[in-house]
Protein backbone atom coordinates (compact mmCIF):
# COMPACT_ATOMS: atom_id res chain seq x y z
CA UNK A 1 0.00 0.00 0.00
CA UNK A 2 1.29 3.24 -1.34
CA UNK A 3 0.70 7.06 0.75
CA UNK A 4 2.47 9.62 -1.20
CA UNK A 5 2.10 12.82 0.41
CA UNK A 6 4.55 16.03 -0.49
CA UNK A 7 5.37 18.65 2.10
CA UNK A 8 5.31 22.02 0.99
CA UNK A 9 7.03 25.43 2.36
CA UNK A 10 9.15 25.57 5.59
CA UNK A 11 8.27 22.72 7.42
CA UNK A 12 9.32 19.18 8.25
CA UNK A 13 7.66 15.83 8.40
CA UNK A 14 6.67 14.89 11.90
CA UNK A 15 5.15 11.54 11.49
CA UNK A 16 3.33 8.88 9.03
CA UNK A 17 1.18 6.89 10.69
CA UNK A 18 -0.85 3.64 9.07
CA UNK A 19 -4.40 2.59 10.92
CA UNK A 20 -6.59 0.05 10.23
CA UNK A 21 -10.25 0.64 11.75
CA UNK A 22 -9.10 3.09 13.61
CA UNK A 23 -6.31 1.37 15.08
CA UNK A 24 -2.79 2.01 14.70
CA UNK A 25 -0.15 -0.62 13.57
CA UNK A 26 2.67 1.13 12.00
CA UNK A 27 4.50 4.66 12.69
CA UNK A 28 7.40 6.38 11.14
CA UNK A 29 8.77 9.06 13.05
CA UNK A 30 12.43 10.19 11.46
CA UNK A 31 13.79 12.21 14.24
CA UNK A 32 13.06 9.20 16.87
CA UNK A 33 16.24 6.85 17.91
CA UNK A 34 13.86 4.33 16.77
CA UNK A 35 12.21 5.75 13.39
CA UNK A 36 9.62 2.87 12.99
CA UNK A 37 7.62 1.19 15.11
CA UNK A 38 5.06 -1.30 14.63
CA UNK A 39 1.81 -2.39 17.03
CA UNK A 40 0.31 -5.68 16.45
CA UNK A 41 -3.22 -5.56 14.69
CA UNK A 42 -5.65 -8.54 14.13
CA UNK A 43 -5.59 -9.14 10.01
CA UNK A 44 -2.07 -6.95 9.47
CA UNK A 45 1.57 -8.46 8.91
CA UNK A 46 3.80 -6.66 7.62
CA UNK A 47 6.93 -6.98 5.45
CA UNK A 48 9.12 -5.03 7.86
CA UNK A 49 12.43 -4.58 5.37
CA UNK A 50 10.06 -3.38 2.45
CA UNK A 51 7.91 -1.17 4.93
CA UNK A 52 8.65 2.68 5.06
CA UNK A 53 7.48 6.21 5.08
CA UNK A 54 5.43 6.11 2.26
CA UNK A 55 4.53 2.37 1.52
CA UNK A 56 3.46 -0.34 3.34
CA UNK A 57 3.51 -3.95 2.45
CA UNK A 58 1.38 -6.60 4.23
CA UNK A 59 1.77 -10.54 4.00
CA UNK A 60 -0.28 -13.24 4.70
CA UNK A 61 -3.49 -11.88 3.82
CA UNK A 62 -6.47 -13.31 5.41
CA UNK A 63 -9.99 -12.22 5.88
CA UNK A 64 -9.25 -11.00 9.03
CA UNK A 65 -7.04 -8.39 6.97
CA UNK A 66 -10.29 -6.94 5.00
CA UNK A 67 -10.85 -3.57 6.58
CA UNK A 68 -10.46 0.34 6.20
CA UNK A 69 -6.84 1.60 6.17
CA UNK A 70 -5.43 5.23 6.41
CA UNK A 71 -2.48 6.67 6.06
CA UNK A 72 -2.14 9.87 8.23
CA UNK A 73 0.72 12.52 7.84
CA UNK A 74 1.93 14.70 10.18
CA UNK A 75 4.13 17.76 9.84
CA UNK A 76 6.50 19.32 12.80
CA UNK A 77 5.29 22.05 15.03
CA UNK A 78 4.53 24.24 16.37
CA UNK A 79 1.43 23.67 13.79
CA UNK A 80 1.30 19.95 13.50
CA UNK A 81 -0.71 19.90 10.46
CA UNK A 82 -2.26 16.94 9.45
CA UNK A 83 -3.82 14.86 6.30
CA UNK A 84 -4.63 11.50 5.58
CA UNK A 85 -6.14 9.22 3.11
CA UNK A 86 -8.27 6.45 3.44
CA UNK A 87 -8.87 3.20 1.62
CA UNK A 88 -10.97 0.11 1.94
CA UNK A 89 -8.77 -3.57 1.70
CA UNK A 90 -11.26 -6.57 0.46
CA UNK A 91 -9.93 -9.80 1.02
CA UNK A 92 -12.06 -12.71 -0.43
């Protein structure tokens, strides 16, 4: 799963963060000792070498992984702005 997002002007990327119904299960934050982090999530494994800012891969698709994903992006303060996208997954 691609999120291509583009920041524009004078600020910096804070965060990407991937959800799936509303739950989290992946965040990239670049100026953290430990950039990525991943939360377990009923339905979602991921491919962690191929994982990144802006793409996600998943493995071992099952129905349990059928479900509404976003990708959120967040820029640094003091503003914090913040977009996302959102995309339904059908496994069958």
């Amino acid at each position: 799963m691609q999120c291509n997002w583009e920041i524009h002007s004078n600020k910096s990327l804070y965060s990407v963060k991937w959800y799936k119904d509303g739950h989290e299960f992946f965040r990239y934050v670049p100026n953290n000792p430990q950039s990525i982090q991943t939360f377990p999530q009923l339905g979602v494994k991921l491919q962690n070498l191929l994982s990144r800012a802006n793409a996600i891969r998943l493995m071992d698709l099952t129905l349990a992984s059928t479900g509404l994903y976003k990708c959120e992006v967040s820029t640094d303060g003091p503003a914090f702005a913040t977009s996302f996208m959102t995309g339904n997954l059908y496994v069958v």
